[in-house]
Protein backbone atom coordinates (compact mmCIF):
# COMPACT_ATOMS: atom_id res chain seq x y z
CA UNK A 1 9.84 -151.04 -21.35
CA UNK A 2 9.70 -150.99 -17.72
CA UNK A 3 6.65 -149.31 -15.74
CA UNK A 4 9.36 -147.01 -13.91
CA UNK A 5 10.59 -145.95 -17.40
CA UNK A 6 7.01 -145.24 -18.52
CA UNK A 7 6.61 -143.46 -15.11
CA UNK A 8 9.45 -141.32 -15.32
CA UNK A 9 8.54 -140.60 -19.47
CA UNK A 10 5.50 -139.34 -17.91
CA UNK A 11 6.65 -137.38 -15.11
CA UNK A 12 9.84 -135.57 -17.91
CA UNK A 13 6.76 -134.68 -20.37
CA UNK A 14 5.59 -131.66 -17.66
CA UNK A 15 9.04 -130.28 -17.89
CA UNK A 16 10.91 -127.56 -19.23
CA UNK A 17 8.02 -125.23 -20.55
CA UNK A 18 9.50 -121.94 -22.40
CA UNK A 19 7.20 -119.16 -22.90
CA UNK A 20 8.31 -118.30 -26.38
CA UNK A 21 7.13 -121.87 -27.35
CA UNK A 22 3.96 -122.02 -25.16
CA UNK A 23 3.10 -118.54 -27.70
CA UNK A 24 4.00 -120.65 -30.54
CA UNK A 25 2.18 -123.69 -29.73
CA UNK A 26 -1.08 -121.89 -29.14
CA UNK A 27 -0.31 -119.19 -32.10
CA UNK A 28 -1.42 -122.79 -34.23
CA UNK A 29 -4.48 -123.39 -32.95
CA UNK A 30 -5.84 -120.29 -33.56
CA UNK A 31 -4.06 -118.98 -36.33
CA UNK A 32 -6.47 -119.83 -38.73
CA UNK A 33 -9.01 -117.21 -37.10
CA UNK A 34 -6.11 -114.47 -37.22
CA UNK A 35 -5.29 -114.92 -40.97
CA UNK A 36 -6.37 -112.06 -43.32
CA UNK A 37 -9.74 -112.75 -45.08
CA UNK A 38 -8.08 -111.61 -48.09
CA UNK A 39 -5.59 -114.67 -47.75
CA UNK A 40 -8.16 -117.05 -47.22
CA UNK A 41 -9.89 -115.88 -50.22
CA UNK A 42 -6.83 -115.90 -52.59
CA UNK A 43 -6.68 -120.07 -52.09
CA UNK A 44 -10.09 -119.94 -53.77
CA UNK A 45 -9.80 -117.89 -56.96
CA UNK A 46 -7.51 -117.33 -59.76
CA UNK A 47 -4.58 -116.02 -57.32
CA UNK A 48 -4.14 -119.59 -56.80
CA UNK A 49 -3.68 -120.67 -60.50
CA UNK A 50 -0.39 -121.38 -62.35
CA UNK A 51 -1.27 -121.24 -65.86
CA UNK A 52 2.38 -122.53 -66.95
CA UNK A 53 3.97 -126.06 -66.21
CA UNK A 54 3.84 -128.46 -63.12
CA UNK A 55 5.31 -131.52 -62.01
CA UNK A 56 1.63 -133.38 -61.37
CA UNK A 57 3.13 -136.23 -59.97
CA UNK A 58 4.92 -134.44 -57.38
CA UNK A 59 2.25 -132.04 -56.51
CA UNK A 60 -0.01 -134.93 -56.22
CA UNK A 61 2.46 -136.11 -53.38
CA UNK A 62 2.29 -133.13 -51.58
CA UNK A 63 -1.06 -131.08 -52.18
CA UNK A 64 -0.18 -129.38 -49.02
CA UNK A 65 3.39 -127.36 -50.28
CA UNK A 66 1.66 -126.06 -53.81
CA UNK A 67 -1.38 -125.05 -52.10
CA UNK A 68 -1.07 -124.64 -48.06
CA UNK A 69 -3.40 -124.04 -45.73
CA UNK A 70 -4.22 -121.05 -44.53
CA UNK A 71 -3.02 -121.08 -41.01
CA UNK A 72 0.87 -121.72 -42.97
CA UNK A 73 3.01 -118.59 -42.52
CA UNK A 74 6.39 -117.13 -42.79
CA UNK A 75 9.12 -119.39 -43.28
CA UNK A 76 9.87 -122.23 -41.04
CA UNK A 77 12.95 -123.70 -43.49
CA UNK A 78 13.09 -126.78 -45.14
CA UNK A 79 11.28 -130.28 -43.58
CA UNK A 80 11.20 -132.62 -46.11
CA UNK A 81 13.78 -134.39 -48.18
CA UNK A 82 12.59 -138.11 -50.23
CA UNK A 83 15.09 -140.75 -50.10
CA UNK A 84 13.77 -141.30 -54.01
CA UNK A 85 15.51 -137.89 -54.83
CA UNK A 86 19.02 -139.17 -53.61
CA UNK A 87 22.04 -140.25 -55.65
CA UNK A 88 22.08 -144.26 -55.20
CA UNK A 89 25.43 -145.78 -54.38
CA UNK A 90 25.18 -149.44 -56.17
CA UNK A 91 28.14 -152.03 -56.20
CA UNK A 92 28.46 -155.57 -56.36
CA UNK A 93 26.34 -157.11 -53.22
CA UNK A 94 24.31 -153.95 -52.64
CA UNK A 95 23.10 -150.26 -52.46
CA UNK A 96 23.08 -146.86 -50.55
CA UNK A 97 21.82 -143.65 -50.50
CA UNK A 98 22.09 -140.67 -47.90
CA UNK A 99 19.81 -137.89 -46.57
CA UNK A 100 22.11 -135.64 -44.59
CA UNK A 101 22.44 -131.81 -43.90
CA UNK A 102 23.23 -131.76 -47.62
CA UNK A 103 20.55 -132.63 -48.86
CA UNK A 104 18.58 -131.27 -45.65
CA UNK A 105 20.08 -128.09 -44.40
CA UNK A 106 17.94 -127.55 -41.35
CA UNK A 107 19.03 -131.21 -39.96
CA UNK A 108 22.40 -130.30 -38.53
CA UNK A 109 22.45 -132.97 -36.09
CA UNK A 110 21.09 -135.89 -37.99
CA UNK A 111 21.67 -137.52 -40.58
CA UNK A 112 20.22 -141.13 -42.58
CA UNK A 113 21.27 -143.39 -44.91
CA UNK A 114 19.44 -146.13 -46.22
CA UNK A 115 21.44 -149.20 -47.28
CA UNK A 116 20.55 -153.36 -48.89
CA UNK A 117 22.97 -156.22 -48.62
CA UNK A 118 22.14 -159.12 -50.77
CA UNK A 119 23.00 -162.76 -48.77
CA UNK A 120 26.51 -162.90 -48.13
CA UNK A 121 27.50 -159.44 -48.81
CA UNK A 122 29.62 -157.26 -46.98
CA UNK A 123 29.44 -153.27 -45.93
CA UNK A 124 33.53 -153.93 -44.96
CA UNK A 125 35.21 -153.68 -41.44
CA UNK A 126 34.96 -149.86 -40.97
CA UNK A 127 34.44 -147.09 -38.24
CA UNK A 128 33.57 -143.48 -38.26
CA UNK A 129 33.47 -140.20 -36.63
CA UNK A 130 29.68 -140.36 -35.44
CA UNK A 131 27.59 -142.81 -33.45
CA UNK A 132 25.64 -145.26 -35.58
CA UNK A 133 21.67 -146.02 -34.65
CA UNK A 134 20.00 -148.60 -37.07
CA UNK A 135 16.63 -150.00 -37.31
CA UNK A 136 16.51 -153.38 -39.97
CA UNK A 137 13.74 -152.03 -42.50
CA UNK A 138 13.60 -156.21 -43.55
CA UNK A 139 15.56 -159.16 -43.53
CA UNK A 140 18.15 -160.38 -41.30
CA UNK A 141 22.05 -159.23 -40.94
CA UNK A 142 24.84 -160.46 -38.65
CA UNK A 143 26.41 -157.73 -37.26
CA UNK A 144 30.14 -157.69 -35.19
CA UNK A 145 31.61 -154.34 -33.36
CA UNK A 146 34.86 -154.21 -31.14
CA UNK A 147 35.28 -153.01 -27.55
CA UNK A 148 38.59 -151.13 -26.85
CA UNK A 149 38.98 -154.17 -24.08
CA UNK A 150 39.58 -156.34 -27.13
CA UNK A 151 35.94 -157.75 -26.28
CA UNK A 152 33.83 -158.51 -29.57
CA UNK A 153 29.91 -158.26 -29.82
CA UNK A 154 28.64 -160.69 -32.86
CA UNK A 155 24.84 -160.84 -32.85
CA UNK A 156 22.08 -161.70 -35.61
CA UNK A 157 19.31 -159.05 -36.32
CA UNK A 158 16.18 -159.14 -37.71
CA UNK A 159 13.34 -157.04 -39.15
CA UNK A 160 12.59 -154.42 -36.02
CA UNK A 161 15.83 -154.87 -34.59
CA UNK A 162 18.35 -152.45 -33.63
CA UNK A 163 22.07 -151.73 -32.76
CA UNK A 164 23.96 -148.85 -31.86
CA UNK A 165 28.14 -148.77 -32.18
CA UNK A 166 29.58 -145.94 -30.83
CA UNK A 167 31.77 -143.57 -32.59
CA UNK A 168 35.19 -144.89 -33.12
CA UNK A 169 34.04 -148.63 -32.27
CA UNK A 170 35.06 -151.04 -35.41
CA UNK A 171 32.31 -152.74 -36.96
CA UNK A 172 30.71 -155.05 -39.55
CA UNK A 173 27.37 -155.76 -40.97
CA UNK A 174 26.56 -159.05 -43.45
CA UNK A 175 23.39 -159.97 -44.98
CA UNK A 176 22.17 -163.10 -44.11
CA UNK A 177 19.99 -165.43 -45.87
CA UNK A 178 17.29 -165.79 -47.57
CA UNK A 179 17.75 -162.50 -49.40
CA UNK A 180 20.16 -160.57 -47.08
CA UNK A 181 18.48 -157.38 -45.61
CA UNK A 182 17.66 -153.26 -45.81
CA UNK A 183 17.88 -151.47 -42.64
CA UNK A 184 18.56 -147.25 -42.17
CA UNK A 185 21.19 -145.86 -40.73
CA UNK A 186 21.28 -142.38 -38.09
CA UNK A 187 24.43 -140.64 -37.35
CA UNK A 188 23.83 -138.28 -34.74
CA UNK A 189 26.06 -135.85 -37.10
CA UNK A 190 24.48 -133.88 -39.96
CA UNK A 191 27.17 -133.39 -42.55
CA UNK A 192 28.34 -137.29 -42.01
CA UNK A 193 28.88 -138.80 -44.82
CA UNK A 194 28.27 -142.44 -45.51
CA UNK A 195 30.77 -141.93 -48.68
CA UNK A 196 33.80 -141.03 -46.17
CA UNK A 197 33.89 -143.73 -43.47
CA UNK A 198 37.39 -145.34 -42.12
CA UNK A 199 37.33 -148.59 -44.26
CA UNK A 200 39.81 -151.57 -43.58
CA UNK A 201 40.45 -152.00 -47.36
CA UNK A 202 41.88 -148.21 -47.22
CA UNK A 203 43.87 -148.41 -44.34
CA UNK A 204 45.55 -152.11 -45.76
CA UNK A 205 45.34 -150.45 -49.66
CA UNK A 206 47.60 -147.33 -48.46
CA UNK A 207 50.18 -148.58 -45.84
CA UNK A 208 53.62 -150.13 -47.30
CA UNK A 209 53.51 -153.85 -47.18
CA UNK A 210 56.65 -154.07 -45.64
CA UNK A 211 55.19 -152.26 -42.69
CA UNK A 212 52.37 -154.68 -42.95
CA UNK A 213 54.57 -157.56 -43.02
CA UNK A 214 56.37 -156.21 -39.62
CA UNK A 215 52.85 -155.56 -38.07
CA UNK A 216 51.22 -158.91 -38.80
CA UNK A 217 54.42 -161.25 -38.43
CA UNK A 218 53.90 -162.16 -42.31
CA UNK A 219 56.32 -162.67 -44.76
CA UNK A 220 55.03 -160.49 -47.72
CA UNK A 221 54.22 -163.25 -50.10
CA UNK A 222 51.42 -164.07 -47.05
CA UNK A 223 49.79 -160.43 -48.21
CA UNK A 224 49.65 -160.77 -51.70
CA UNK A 225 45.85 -160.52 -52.16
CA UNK A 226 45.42 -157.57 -49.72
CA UNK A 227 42.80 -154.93 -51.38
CA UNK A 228 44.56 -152.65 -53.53
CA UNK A 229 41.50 -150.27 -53.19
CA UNK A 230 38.41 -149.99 -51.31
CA UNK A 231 35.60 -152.27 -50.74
CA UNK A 232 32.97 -150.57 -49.10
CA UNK A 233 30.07 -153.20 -50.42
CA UNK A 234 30.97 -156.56 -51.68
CA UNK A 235 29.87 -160.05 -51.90
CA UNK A 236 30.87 -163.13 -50.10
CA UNK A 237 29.89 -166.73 -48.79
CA UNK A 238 26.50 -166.78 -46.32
CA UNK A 239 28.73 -167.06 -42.70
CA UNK A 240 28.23 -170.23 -40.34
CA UNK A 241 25.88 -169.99 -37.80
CA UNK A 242 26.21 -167.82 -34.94
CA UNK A 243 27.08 -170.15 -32.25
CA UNK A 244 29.80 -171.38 -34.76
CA UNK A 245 31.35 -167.65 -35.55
CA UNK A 246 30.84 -166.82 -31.71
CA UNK A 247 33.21 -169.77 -31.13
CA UNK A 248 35.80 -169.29 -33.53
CA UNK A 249 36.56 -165.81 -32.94
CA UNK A 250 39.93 -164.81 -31.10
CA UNK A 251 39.04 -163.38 -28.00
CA UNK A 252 36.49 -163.13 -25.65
CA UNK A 253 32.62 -162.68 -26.72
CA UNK A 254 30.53 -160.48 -24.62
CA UNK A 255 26.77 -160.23 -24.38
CA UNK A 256 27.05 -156.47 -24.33
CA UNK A 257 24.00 -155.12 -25.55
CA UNK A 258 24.80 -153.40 -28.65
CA UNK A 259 21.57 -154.75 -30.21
CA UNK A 260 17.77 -154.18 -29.20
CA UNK A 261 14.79 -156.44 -30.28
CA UNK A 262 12.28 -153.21 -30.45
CA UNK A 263 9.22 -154.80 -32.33
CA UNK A 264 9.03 -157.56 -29.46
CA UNK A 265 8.87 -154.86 -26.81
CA UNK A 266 5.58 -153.86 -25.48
CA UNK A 267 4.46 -150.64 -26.65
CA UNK A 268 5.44 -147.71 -24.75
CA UNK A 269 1.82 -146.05 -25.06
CA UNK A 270 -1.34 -148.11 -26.59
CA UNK A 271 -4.14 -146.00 -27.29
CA UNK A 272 -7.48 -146.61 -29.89
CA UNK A 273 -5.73 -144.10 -32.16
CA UNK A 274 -2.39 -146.10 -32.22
CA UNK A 275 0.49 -146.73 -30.28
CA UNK A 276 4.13 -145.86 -29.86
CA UNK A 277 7.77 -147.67 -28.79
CA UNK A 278 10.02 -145.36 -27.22
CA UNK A 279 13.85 -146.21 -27.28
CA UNK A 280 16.51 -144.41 -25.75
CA UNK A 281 19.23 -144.79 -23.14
CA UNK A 282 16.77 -146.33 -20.16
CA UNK A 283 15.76 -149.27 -22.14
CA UNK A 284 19.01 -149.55 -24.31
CA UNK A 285 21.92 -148.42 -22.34
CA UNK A 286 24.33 -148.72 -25.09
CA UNK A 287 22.19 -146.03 -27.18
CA UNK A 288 23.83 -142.95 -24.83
CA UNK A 289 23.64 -140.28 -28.08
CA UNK A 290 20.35 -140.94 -29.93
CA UNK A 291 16.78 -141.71 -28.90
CA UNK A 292 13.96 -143.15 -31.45
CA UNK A 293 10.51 -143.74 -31.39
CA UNK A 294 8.38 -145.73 -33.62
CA UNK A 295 4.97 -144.34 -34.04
CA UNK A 296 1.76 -146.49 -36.03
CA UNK A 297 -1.06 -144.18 -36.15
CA UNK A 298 -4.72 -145.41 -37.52
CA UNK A 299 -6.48 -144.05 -40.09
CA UNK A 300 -7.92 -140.25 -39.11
CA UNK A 301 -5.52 -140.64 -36.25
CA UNK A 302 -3.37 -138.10 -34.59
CA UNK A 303 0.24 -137.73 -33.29
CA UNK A 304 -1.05 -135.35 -30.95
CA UNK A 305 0.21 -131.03 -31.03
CA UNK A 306 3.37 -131.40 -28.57
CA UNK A 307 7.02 -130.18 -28.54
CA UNK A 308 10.44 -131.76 -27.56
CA UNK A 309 12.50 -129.56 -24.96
CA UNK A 310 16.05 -131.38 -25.71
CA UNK A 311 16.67 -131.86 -29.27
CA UNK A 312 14.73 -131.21 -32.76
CA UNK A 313 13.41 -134.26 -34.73
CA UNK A 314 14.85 -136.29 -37.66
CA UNK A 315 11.44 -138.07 -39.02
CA UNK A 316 11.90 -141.68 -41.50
CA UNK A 317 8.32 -142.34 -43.38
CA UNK A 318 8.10 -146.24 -43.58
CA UNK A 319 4.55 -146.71 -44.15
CA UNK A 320 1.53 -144.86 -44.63
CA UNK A 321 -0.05 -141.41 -45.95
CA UNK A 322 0.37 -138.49 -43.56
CA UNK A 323 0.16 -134.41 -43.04
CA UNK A 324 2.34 -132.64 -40.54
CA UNK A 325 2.33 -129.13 -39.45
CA UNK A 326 4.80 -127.14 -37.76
CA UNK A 327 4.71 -123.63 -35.81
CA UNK A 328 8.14 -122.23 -35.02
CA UNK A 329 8.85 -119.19 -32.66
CA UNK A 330 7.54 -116.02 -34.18
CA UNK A 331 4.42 -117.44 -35.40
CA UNK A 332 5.98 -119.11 -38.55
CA UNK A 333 4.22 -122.00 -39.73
CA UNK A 334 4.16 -124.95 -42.29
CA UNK A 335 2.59 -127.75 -43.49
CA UNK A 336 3.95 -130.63 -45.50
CA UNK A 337 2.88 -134.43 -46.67
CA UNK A 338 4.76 -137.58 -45.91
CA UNK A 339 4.67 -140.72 -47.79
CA UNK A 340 6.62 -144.12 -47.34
CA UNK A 341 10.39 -143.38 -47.87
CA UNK A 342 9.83 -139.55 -47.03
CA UNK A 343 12.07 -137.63 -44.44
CA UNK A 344 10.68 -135.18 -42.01
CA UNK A 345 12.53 -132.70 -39.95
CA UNK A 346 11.13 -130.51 -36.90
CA UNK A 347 13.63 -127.95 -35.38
CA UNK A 348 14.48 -127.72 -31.89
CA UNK A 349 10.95 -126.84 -29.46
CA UNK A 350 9.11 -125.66 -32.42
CA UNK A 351 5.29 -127.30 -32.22
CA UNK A 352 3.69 -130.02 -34.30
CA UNK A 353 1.53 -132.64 -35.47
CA UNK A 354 1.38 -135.60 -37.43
CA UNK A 355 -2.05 -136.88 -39.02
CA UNK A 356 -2.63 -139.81 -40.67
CA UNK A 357 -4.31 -138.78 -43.98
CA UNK A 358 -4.32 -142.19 -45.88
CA UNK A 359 -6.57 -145.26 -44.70
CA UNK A 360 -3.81 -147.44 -44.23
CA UNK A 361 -1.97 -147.44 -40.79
CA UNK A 362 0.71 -144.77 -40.58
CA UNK A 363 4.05 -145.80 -39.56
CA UNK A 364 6.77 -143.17 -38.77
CA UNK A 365 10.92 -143.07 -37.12
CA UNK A 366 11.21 -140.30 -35.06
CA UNK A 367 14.59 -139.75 -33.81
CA UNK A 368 16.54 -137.55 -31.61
CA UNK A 369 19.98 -136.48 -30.53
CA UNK A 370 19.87 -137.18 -27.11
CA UNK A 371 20.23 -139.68 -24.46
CA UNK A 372 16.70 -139.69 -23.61
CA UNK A 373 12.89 -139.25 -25.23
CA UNK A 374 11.24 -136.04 -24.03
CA UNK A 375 7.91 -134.48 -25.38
CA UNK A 376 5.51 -131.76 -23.66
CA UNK A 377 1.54 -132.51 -24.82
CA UNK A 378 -0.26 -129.47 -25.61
CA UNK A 379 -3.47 -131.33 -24.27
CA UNK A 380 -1.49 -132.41 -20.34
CA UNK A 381 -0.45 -128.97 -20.55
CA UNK A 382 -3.64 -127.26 -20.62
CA UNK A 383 -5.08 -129.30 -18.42
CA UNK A 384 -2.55 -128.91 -15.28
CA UNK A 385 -3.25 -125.33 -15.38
CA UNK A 386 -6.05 -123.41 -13.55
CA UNK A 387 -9.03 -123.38 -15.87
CA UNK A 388 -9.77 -119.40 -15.39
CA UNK A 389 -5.46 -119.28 -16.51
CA UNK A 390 -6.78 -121.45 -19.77
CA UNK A 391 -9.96 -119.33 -20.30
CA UNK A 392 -8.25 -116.25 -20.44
CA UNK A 393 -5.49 -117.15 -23.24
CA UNK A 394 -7.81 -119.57 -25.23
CA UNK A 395 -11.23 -118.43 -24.79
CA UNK A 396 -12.30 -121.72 -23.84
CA UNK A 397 -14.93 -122.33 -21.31
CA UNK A 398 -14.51 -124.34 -18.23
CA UNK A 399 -16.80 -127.63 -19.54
CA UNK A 400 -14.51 -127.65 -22.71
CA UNK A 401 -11.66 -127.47 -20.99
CA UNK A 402 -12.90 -130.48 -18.66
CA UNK A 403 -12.97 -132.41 -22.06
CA UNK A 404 -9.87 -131.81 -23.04
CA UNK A 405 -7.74 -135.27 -22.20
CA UNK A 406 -5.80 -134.46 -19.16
CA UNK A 407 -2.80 -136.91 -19.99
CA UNK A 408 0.16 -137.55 -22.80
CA UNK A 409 -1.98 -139.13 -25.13
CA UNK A 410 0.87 -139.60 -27.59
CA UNK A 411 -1.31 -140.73 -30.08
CA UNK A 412 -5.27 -139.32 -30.47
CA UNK A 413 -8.03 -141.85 -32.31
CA UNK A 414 -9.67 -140.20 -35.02
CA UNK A 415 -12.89 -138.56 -34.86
């Protein structure tokens, strides 16, 4: 990422500041003093108990639901959803399985799916209602998409890579060799469906063949081993190399960049705690709908309290322990933990954290519907205010407040 990008991420993060989440964001730090001693007490004696069954394993995931803190309160909705918990889609050549609004009913802008492709194998010539944002999870995949020009993108990813096909825009992914690939998909529309895409084999499948045979110039003996039904996942024959496919196709090849090599990039932000890749429509023009970050925080480290002013937060675990903590308008407040394969979800403004709790580094998707990353830090907040201004709402004095960091950490070292 360019230093003007970095500059003008910096510049957007002292933005847009609503007073309704300013109360929120400081109704968490100090909530813990304002609960009810009676609350606090209850967490520590038999109120606490559940004499009848429990699913250990599950509770052992996520100490932080069965038993929260006391500075949780009210109800904030749901935040986490497991990929392990979905329905698995398996065929011939490889798997899926979704997250979406169904499954999460606060997302309602997001939604994932997670899909493999064993070498050779297919997910078919299709398109779709939504924009598609993928991140390869491991492996390599060639992947093709279709201007309206009549222009076609063909392009090999890798692990770390991204692409982005806008709505409408036919596409392909293959698995390449040696043991094709897993990557996750974002649709920057919450009740999309991964089951209910516009597939090539259904359009060929459900159209008269002699209507094909007038289209395509074929007599209809030509289309006798059209699909009679839908493909969706399938195997085939590893492809020739790229330069080879880039020269046989008919038409021109562009170098339009519908793919991004994000784990070569420079971090964004570096800090001891950690650091973070930002990705949105500055660095990778063709990604105009959805920005992403990647986030590795240490052990004991810190995604530090902040808020985003344009769009809530669809979260995808892929390594690591962690605890976040949310505090909505109104004082509501929750706390959940994430392990690998976990999906978090932040609503629009509302204030949070993320902690690594493991000691292993934590490594966490956060992505956004919008053309462009924004956060507000608690900390560079606090700091660009007068320190009598800070004193009076926090009851901090003015050497504490000096202490304080002054800028967007993004990520905070552990103590």
């Amino acid at each position: 990422m360019s230093s003007e990008h970095q500059d003008s991420v910096s510049r957007r993060n002292v933005l847009g500041i609503g007073s309704t989440v300013a109360t929120a964001v400081l109704a968490g730090v100090v909530a813990n003093a304002q609960q009810p001693q009676n609350t606090r007490a209850a967490e520590r004696d038999r109120s606490a108990s559940n004499p009848g069954p429990e699913n250990g394993a599950l509770l052992k995931e996520n100490p932080n639901s069965n038993t929260p803190p006391p500075t949780d309160h009210g109800d904030v909705g749901p935040v986490w959803y497991s990929f392990d918990l979905t329905h698995k889609r398996i065929q011939e050549g490889g798997w899926t399985h979704q997250v979406t609004q169904r499954e999460l009913p606060s997302s309602q802008d997001i939604a994932g799916v997670n899909m493999r492709l064993t070498a050779g194998s297919f997910r078919e010539l299709h398109w779709h209602t939504a924009d598609e944002w993928s991140i390869m999870l491991d492996g390599n995949a060639r992947v093709t998409v279709l201007n309206p020009d009549g222009t076609i993108f063909i392009d090999d990813v890798a692990k770390g890579d991204l692409w982005y096909f806008p709505a409408g825009y036919p596409h392909s992914i293959q698995g390449l060799g040696p043991d094709g690939c897993e990557f996750l998909l974002v649709f920057n529309e919450g009740m999309f469906s991964e089951d209910n895409t516009f597939l090539l084999s259904d359009w060929l499948a459900h159209t008269p063949g002699t209507v094909l045979s007038k289209n395509f110039g074929l007599d209809q003996a030509a289309l006798a081993k059209l699909p009679t039904s839908s493909l969706y996942i399938f195997p085939a024959d590893l492809p020739k190399s790229l330069a080879e496919d880039r020269a046989a196709v008919g038409g021109q090849t562009v170098q339009s960049p519908y793919t991004f090599r994000m784990e070569a990039m420079a971090p964004t932000k570096r800090t001891s705690g950690g650091e973070a890749r930002i990705v949105d429509s500055h660095n990778f023009p063709a990604s105009k709908n959805i920005a992403a970050a990647v986030f590795t925080v240490k052990p004991g480290g810190l995604r530090e309290l902040h808020w985003h002013p344009n769009a809530s937060e669809w979260q995808y675990y892929m390594a690591g322990k962690g605890r976040m903590a949310i505090v909505a308008a109104g004082g509501s407040a929750r706390t959940m933990d994430f392990n690998a394969n976990d999906v978090g979800f932040v609503p629009s403004m509302a204030a949070h954290y993320v902690e690594n709790t493991g000691d292993t580094d934590l490594v966490f998707l956060a992505m956004f519907k919008a053309h462009e990353y924004l956060d507000i830090s608690l900390n560079n907040w606090i700091r660009h205010l007068p320190p009598e201004m800070v004193t009076s709402h926090t009851g901090l004095d003015a050497s504490s407040i000096r202490s304080i960091p002054a800028e967007n950490s993004i990520i905070i070292a552990g103590r």
